[in-house]
N, C-alpha and C. Protein backbone atom coordinates (compact mmCIF):
# COMPACT_ATOMS: atom_id res chain seq x y z
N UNK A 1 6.45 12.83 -13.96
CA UNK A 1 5.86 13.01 -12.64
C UNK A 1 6.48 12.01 -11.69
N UNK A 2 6.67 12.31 -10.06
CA UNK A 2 6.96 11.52 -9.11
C UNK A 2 6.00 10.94 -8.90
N UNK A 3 5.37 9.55 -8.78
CA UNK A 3 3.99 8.97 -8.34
C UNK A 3 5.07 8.00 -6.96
N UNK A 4 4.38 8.40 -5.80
CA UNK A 4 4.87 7.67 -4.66
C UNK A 4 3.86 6.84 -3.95
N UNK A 5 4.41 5.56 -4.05
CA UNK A 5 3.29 4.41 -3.49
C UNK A 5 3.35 4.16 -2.34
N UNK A 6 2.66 4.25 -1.38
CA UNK A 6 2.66 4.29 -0.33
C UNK A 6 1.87 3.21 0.50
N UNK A 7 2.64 2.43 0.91
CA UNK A 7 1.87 1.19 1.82
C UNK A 7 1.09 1.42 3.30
N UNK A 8 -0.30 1.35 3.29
CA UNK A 8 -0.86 1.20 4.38
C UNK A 8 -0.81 1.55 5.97
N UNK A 9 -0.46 1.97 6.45
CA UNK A 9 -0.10 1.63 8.33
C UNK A 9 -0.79 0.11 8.69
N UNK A 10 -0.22 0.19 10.18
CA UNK A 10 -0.53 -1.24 10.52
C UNK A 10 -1.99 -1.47 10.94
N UNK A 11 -2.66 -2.40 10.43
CA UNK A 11 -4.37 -2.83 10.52
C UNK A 11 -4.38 -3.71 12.20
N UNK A 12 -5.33 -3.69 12.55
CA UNK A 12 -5.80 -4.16 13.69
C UNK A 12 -6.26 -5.79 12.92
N UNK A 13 -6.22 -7.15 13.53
CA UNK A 13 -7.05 -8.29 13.03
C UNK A 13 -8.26 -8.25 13.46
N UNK A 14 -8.69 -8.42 12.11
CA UNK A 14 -10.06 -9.17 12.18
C UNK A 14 -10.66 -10.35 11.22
N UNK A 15 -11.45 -10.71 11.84
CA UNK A 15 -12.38 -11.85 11.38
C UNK A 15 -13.51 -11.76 11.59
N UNK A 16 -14.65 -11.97 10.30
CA UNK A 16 -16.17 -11.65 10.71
C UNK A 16 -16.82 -12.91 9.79
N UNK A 17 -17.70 -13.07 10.04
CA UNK A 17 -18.61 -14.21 9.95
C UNK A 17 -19.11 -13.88 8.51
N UNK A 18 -19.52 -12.73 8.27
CA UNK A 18 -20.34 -12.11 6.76
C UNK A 18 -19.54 -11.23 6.53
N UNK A 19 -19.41 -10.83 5.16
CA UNK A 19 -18.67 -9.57 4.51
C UNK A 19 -17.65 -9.33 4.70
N UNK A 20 -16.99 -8.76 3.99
CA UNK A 20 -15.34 -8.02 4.21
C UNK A 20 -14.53 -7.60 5.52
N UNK A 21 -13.98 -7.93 5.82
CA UNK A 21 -13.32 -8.01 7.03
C UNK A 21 -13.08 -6.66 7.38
N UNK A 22 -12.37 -5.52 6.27
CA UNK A 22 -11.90 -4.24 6.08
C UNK A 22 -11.54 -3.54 7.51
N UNK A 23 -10.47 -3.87 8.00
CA UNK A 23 -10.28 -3.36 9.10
C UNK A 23 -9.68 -2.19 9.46
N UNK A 24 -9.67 -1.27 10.56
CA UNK A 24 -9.47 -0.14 10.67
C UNK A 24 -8.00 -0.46 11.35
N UNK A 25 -7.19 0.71 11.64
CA UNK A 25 -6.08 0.82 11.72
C UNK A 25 -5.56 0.36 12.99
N UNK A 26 -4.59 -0.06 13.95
CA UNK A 26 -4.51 -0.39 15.31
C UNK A 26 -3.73 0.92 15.66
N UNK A 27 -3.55 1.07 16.79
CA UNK A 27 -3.01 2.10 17.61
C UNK A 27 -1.58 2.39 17.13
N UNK A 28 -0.82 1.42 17.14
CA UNK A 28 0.34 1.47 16.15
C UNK A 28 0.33 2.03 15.19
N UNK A 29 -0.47 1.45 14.04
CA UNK A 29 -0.79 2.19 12.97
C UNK A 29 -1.23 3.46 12.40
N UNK A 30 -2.27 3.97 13.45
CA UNK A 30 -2.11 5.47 13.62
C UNK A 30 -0.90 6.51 14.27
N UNK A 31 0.10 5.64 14.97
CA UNK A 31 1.33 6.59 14.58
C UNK A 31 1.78 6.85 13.77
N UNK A 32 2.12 5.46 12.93
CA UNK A 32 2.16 5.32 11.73
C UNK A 32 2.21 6.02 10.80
N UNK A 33 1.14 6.57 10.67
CA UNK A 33 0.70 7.27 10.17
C UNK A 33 0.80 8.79 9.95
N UNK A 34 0.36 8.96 11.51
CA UNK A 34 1.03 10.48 11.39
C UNK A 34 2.71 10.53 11.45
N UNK A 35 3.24 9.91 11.69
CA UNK A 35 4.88 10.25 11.57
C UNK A 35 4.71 10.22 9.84
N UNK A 36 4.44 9.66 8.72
CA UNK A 36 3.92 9.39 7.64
C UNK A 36 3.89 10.86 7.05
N UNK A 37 2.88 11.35 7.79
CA UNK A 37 2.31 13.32 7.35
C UNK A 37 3.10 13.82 7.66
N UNK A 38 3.98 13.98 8.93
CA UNK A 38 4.95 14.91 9.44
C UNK A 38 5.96 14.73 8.01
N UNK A 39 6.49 13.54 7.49
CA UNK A 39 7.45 13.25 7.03
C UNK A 39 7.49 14.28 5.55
N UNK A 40 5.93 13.60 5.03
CA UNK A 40 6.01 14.33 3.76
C UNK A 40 5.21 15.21 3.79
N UNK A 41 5.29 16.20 4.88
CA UNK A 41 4.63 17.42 5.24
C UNK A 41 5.45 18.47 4.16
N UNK A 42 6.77 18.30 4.18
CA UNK A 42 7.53 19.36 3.60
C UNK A 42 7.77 19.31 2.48
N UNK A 43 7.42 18.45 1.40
CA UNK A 43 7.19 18.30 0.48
C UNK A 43 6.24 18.91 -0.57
N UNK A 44 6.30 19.12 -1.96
CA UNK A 44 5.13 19.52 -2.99
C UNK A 44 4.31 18.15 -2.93
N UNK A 45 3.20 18.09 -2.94
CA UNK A 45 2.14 16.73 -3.44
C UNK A 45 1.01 17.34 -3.52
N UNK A 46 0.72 17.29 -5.11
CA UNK A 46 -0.11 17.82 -6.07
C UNK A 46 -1.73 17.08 -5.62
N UNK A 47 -1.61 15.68 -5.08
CA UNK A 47 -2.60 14.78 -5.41
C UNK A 47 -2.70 13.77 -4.38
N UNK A 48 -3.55 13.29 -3.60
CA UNK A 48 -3.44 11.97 -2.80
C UNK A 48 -4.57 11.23 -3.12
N UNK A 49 -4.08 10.20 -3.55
CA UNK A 49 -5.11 8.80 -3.66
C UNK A 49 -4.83 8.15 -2.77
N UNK A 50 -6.02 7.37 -2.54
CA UNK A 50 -5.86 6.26 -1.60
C UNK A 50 -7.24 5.11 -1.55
N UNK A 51 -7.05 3.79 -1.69
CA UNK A 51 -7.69 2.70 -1.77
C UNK A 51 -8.98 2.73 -0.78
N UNK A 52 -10.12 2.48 -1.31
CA UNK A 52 -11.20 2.99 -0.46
C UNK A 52 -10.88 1.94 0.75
N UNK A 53 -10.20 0.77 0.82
CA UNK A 53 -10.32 0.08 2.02
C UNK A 53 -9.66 1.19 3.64
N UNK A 54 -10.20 0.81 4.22
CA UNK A 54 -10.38 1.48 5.54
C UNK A 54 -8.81 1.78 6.11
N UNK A 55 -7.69 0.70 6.02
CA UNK A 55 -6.82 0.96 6.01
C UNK A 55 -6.06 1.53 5.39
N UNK A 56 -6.30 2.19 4.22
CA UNK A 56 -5.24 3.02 3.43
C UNK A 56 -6.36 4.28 3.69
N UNK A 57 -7.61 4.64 3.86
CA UNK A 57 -8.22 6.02 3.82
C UNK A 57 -7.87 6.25 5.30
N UNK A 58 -7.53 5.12 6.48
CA UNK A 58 -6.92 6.46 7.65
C UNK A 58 -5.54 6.53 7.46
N UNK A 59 -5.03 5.60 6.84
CA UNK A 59 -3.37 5.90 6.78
C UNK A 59 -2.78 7.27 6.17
N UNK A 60 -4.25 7.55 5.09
CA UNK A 60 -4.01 8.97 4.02
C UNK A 60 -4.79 10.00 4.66
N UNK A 61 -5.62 9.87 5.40
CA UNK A 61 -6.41 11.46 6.27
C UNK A 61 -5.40 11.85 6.85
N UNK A 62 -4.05 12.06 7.53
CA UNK A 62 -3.77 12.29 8.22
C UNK A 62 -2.35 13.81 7.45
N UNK A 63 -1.81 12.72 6.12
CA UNK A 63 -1.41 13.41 5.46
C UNK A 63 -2.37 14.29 4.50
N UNK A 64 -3.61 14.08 4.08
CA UNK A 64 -4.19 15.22 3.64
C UNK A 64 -4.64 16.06 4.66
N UNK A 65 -4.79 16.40 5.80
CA UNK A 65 -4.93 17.01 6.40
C UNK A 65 -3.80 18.35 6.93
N UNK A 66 -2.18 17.38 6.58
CA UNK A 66 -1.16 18.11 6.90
C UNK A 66 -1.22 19.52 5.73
N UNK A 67 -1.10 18.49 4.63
CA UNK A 67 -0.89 19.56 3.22
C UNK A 67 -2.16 20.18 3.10
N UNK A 68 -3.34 19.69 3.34
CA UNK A 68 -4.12 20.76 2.87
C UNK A 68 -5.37 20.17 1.48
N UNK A 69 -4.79 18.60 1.17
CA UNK A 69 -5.67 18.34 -0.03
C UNK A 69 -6.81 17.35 0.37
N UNK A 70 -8.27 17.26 -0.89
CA UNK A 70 -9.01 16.20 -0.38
C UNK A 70 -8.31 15.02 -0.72
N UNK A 71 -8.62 13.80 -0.46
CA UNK A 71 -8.46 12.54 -0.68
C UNK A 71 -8.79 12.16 -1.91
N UNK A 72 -8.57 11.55 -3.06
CA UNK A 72 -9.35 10.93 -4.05
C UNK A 72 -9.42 9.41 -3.78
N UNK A 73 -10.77 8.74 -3.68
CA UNK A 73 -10.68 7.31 -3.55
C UNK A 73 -10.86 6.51 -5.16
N UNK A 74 -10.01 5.71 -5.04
CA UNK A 74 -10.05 5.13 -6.31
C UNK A 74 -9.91 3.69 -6.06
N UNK A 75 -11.16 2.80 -6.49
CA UNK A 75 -11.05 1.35 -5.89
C UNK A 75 -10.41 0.50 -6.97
N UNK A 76 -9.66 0.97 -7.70
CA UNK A 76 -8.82 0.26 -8.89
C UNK A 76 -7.58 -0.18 -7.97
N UNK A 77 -7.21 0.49 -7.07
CA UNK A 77 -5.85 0.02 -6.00
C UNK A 77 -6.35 -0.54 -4.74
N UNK A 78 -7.25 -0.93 -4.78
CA UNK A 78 -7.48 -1.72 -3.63
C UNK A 78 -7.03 -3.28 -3.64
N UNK A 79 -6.90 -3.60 -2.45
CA UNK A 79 -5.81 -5.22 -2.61
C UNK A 79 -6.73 -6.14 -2.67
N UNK A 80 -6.48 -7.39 -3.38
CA UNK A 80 -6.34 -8.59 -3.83
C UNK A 80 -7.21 -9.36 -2.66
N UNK A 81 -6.94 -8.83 -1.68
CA UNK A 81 -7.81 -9.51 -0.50
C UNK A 81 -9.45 -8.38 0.12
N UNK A 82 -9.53 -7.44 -0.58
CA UNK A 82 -10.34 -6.85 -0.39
C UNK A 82 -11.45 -7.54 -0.17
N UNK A 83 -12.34 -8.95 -0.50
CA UNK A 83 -13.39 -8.78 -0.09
C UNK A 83 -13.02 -10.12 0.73
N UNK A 84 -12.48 -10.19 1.10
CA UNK A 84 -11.99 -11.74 2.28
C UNK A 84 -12.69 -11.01 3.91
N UNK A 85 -12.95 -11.95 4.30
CA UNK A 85 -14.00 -12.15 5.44
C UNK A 85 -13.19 -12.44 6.52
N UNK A 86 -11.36 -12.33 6.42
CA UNK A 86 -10.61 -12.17 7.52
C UNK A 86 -9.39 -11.01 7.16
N UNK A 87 -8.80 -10.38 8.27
CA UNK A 87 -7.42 -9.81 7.87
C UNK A 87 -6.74 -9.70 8.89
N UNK A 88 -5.40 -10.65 9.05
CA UNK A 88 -4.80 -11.15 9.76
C UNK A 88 -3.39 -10.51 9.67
N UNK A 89 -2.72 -9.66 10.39
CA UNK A 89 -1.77 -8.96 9.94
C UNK A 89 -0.38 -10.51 9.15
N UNK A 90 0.63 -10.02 8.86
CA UNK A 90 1.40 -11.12 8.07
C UNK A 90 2.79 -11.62 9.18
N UNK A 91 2.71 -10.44 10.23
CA UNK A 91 3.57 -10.95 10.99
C UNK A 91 2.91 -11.55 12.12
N UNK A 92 1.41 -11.29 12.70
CA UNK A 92 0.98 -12.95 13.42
C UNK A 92 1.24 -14.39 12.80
N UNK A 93 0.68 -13.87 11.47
CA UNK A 93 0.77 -15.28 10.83
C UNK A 93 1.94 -15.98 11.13
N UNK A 94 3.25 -15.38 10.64
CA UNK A 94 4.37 -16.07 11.02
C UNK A 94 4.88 -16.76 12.26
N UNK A 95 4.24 -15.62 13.44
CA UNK A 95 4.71 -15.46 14.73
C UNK A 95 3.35 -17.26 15.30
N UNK A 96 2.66 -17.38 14.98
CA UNK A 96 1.66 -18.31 15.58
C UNK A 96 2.39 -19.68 14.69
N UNK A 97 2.74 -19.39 13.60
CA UNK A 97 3.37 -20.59 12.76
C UNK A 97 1.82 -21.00 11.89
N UNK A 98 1.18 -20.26 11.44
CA UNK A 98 -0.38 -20.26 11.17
C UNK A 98 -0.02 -20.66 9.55
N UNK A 99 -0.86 -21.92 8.80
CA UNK A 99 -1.14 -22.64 7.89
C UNK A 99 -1.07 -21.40 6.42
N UNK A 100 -2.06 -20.58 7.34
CA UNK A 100 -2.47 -19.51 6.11
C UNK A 100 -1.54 -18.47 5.96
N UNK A 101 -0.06 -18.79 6.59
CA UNK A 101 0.66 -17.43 5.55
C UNK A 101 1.04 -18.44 4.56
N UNK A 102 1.09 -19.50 4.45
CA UNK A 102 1.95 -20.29 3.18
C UNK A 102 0.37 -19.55 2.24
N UNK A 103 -0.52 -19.36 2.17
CA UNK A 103 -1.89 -19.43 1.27
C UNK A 103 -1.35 -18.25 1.17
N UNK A 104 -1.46 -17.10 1.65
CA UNK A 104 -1.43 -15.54 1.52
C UNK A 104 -0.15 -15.30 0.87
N UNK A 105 1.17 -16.10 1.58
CA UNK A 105 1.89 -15.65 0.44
C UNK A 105 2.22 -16.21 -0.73
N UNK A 106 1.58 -17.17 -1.07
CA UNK A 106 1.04 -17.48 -2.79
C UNK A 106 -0.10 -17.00 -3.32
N UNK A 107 -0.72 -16.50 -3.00
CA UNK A 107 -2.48 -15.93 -3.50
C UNK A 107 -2.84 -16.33 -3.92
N UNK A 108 -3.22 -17.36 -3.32
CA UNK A 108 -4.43 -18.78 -3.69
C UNK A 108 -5.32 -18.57 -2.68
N UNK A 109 -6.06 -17.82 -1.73
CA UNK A 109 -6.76 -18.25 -1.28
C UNK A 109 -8.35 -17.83 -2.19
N UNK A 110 -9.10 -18.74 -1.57
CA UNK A 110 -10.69 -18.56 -2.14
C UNK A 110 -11.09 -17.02 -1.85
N UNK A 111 -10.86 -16.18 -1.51
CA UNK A 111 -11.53 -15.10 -1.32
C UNK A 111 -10.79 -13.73 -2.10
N UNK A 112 -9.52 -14.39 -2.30
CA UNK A 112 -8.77 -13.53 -3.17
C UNK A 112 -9.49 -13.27 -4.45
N UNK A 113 -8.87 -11.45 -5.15
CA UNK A 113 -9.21 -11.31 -6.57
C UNK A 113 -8.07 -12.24 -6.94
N UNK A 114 -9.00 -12.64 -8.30
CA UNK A 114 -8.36 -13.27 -9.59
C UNK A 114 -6.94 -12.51 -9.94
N UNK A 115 -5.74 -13.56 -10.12
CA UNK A 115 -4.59 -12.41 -9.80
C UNK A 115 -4.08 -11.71 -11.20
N UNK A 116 -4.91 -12.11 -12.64
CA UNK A 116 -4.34 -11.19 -13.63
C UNK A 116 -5.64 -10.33 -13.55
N UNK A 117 -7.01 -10.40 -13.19
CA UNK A 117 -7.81 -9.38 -13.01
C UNK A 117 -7.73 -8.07 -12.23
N UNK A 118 -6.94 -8.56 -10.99
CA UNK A 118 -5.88 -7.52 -9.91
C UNK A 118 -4.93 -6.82 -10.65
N UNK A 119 -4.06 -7.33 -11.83
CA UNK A 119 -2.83 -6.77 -11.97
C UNK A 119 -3.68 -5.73 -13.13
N UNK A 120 -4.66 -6.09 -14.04
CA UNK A 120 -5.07 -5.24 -14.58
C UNK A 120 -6.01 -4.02 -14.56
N UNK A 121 -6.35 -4.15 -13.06
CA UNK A 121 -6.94 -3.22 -12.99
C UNK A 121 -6.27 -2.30 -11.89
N UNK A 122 -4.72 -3.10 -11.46
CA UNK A 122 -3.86 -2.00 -10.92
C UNK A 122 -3.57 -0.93 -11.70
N UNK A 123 -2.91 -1.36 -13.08
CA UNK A 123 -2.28 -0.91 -13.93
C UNK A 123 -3.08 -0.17 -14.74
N UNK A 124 -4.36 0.01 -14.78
CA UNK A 124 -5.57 0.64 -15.73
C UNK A 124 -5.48 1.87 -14.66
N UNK A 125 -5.93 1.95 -13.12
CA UNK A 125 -6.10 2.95 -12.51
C UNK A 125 -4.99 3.67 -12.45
N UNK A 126 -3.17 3.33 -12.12
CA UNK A 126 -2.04 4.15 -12.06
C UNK A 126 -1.70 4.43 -13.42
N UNK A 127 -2.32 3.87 -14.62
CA UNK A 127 -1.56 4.60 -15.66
C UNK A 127 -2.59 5.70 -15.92
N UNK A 128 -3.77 5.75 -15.29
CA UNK A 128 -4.67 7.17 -15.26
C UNK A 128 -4.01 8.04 -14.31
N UNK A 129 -3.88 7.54 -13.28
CA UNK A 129 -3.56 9.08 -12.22
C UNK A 129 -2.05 9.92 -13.38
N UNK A 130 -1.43 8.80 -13.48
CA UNK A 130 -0.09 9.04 -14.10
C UNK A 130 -0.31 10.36 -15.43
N UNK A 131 -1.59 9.70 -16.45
CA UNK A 131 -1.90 10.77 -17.18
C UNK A 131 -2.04 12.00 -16.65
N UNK A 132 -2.62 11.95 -15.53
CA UNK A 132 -3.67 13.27 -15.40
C UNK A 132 -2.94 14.26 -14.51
N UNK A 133 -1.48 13.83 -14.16
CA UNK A 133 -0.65 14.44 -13.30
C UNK A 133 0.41 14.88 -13.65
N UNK A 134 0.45 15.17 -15.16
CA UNK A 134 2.52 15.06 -15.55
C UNK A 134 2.98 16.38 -15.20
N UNK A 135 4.03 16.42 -14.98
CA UNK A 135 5.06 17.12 -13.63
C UNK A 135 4.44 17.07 -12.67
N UNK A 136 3.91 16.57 -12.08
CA UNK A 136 3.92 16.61 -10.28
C UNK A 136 3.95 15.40 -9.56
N UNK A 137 3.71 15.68 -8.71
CA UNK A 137 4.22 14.37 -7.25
C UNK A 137 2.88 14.06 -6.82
N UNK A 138 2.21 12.73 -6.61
CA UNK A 138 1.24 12.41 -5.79
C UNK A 138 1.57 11.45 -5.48
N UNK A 139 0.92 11.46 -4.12
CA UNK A 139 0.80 10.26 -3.38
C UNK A 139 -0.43 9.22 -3.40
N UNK A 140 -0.05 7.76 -3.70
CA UNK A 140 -1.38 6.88 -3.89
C UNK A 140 -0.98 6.11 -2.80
N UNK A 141 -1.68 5.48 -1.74
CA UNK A 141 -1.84 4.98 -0.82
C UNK A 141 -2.14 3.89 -0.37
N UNK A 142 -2.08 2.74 -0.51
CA UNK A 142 -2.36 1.54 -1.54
C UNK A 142 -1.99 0.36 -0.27
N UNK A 143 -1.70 -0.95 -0.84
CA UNK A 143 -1.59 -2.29 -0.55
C UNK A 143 -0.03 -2.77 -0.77
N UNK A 144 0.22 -3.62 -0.04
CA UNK A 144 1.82 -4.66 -0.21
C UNK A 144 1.57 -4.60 -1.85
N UNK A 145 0.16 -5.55 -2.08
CA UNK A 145 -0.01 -6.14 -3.41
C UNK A 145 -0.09 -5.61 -4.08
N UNK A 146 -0.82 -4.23 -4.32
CA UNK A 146 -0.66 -3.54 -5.29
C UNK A 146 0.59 -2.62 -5.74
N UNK A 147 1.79 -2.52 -4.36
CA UNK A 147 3.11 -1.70 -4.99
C UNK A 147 3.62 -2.81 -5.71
N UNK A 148 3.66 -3.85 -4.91
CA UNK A 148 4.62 -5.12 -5.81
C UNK A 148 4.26 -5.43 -7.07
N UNK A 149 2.98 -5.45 -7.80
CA UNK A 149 2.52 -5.82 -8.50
C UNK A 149 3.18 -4.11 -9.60
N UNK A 150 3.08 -3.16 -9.34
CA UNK A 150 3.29 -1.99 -10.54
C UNK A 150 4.70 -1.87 -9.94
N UNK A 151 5.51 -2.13 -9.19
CA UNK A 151 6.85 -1.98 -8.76
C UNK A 151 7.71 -3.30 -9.67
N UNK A 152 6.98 -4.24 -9.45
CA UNK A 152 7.58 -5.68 -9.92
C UNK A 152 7.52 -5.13 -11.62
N UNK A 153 6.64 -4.76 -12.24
CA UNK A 153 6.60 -4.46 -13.54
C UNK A 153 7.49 -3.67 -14.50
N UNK A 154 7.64 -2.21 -13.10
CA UNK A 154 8.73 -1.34 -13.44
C UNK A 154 10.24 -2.01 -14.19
N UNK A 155 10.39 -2.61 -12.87
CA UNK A 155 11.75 -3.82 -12.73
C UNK A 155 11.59 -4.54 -13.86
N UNK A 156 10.61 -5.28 -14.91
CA UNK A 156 10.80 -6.11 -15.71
C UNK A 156 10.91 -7.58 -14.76
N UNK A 157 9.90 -7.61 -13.73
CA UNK A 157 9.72 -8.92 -12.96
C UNK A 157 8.53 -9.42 -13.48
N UNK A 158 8.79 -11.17 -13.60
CA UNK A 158 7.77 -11.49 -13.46
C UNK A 158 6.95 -12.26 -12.17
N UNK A 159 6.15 -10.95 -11.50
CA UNK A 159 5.73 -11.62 -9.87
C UNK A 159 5.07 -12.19 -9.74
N UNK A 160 4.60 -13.23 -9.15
CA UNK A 160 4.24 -14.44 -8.23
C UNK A 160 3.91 -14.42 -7.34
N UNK A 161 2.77 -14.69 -7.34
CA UNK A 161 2.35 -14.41 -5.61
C UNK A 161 1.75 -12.85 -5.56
N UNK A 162 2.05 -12.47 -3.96
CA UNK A 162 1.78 -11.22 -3.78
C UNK A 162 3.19 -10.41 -4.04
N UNK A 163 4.39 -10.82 -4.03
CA UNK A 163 5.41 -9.99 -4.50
C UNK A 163 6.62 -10.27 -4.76
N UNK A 164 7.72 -9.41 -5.04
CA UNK A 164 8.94 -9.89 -4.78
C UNK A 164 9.69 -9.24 -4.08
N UNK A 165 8.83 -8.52 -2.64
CA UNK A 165 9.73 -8.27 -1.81
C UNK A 165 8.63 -7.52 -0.76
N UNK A 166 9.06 -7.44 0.28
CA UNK A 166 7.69 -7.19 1.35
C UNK A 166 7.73 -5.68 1.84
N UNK A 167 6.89 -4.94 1.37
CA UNK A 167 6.72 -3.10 1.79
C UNK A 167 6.58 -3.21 3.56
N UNK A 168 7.40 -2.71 4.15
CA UNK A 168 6.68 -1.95 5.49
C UNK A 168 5.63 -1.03 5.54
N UNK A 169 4.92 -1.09 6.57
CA UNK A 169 4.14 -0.66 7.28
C UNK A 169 4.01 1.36 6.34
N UNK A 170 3.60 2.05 5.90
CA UNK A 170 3.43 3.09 5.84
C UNK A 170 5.16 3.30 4.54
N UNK A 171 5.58 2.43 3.91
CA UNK A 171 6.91 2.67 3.40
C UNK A 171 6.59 3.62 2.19
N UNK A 172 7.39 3.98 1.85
CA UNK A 172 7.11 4.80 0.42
C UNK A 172 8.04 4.38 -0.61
N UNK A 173 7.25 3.88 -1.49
CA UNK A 173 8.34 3.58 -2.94
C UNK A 173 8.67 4.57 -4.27
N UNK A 174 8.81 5.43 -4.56
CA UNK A 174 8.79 6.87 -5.00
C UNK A 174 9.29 6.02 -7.09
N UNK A 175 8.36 6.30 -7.65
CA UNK A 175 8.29 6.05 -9.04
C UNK A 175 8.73 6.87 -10.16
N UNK A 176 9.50 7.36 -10.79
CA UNK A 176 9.48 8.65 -12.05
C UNK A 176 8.96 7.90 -13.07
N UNK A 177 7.94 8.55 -13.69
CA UNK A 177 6.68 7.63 -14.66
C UNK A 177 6.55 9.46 -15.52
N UNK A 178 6.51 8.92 -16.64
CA UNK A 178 6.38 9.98 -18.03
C UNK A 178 4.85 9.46 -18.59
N UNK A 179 4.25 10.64 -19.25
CA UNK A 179 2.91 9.68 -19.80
C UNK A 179 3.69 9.24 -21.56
N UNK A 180 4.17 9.21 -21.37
CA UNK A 180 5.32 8.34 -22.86
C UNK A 180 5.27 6.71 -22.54
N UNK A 181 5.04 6.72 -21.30
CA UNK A 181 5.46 5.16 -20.84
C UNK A 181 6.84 4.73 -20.24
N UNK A 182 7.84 6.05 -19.79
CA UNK A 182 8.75 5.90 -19.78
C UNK A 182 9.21 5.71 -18.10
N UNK A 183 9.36 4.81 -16.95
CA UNK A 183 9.34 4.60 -15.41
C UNK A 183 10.42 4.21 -14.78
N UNK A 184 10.84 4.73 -13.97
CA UNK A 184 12.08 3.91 -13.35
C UNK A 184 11.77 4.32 -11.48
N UNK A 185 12.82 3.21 -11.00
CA UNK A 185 12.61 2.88 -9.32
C UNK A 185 13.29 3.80 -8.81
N UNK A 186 12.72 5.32 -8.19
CA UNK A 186 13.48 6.14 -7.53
C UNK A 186 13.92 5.33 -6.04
N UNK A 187 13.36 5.20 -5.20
CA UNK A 187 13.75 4.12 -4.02
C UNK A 187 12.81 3.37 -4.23
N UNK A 188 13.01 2.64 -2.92
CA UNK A 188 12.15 1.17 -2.71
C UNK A 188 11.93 0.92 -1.42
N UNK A 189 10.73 0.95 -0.51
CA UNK A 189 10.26 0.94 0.90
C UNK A 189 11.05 1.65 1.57
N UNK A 190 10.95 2.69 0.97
CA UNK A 190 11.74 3.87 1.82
C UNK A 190 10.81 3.98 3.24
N UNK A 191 11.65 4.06 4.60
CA UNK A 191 10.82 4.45 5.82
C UNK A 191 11.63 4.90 6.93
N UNK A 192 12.27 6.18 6.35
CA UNK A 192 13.61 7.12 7.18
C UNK A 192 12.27 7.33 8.66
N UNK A 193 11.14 7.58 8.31
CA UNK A 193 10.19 8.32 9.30
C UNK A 193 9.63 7.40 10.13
N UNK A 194 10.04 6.00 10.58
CA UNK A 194 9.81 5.32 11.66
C UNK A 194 10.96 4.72 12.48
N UNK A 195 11.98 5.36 11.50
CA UNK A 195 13.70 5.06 12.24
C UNK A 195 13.47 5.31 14.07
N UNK A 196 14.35 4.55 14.80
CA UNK A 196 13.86 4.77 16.16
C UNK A 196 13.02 4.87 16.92
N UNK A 197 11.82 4.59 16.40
CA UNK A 197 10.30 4.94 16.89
C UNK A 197 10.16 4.24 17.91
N UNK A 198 10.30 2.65 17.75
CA UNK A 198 9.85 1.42 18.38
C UNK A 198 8.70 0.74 17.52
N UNK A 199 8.32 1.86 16.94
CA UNK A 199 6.78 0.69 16.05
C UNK A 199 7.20 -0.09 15.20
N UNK A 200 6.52 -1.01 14.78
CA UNK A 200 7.17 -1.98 14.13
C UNK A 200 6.66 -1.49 13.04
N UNK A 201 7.55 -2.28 11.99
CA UNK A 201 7.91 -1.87 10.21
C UNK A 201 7.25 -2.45 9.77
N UNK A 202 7.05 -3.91 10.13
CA UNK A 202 6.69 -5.14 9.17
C UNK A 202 7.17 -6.26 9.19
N UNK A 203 7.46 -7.18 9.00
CA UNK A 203 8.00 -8.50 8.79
C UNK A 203 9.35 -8.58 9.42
N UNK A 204 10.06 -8.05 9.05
CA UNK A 204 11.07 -8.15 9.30
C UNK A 204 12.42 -7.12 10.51
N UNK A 205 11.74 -5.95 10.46
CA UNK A 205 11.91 -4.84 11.58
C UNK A 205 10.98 -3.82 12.36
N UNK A 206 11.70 -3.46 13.39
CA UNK A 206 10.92 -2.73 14.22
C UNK A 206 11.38 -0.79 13.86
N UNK A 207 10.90 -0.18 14.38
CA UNK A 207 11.67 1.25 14.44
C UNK A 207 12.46 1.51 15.10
């Protein structure tokens, strides 16, 4: 089966005083998004998962809506920072010169999951979808942390931190996974569908 991981659109910041920060998408991000559906509109996709956090269920309504399927939420792929009481995109951080990307990008902070409790319950939920899908293509919808973390594995990495290499905005990393156990890296933050846009990618480019 093709299992394609799909990173987020861009989140709006927030910070709240009580509870999970879980922020909804910014205006950006809902282009994002739909250029996202247009892209893999033409495509077979058997299946869409996506991380109950708020940012990966609007990043994925947009493409189940194109094709035609419900959503499955599965909170086994939800990120590492899920119950943190801020979410600060990663390119303010840089851009302000802010204390807490050195914390975020080691995953030490106090509000973070435990990081082999994260990796195992990445890897418990994608080696289920993986069962329950052989020959077909789905899309799971997910976190930086959680592609790096089952991407880094593929590779035979051992990752650190949140990764060893930073997903854009809505990127797609496209997986061939056998239920034998058998996986390899079809691409890697693939994002032909924000080429020229102007929206920004992520860290490091714009569209």
């Amino acid at each position: 089966m093709e299992l394609l991981l799909i990173r987020h659109a861009l989140p709006i910041r927030r910070e709240v005083i009580e509870g999970a920060a879980d922020p909804p998408l910014s205006v950006d991000g809902e282009r994002q998004a739909q250029l996202l559906a247009g892209y893999l509109g033409s495509e077979q996709i058997d299946a869409v998962y996506a991380s109950p956090l708020r940012r990966a269920v609007q990043t994925a309504e947009p493409l189940c809506r194109q094709i035609g399927l419900e959503m499955v939420l599965d909170a086994g792929i939800a990120e590492f920072d899920q119950h943190s009481s801020e979410y600060i995109p990663v390119e303010e951080l840089q851009a302000s010169g802010d204390p807490r990307l050195k914390e975020f990008l080691l995953g030490e902070g106090d509000e973070f999951d435990d990081r082999d409790e994260f990796r195992e319950r990445v890897f418990a939920s994608i080696t289920q979808i993986i069962s329950q899908h052989g020959g077909e293509r789905v899309a799971v919808v997910c976190h930086g942390g959680v592609i790096n973390s089952y991407a880094g594995d593929v590779l035979g990495l051992d990752v650190e931190g949140p990764g060893f290499f930073y997903p854009n905005y809505t990127s797609i990393t496209r997986i061939a996974a056998s239920r034998s156990g058998v996986r390899s890296i079809v691409t890697l933050n693939e994002t032909s569908h924000l080429r020229n846009t102007g929206l920004p990618m992520g860290l490091f480019q714009h569209g």
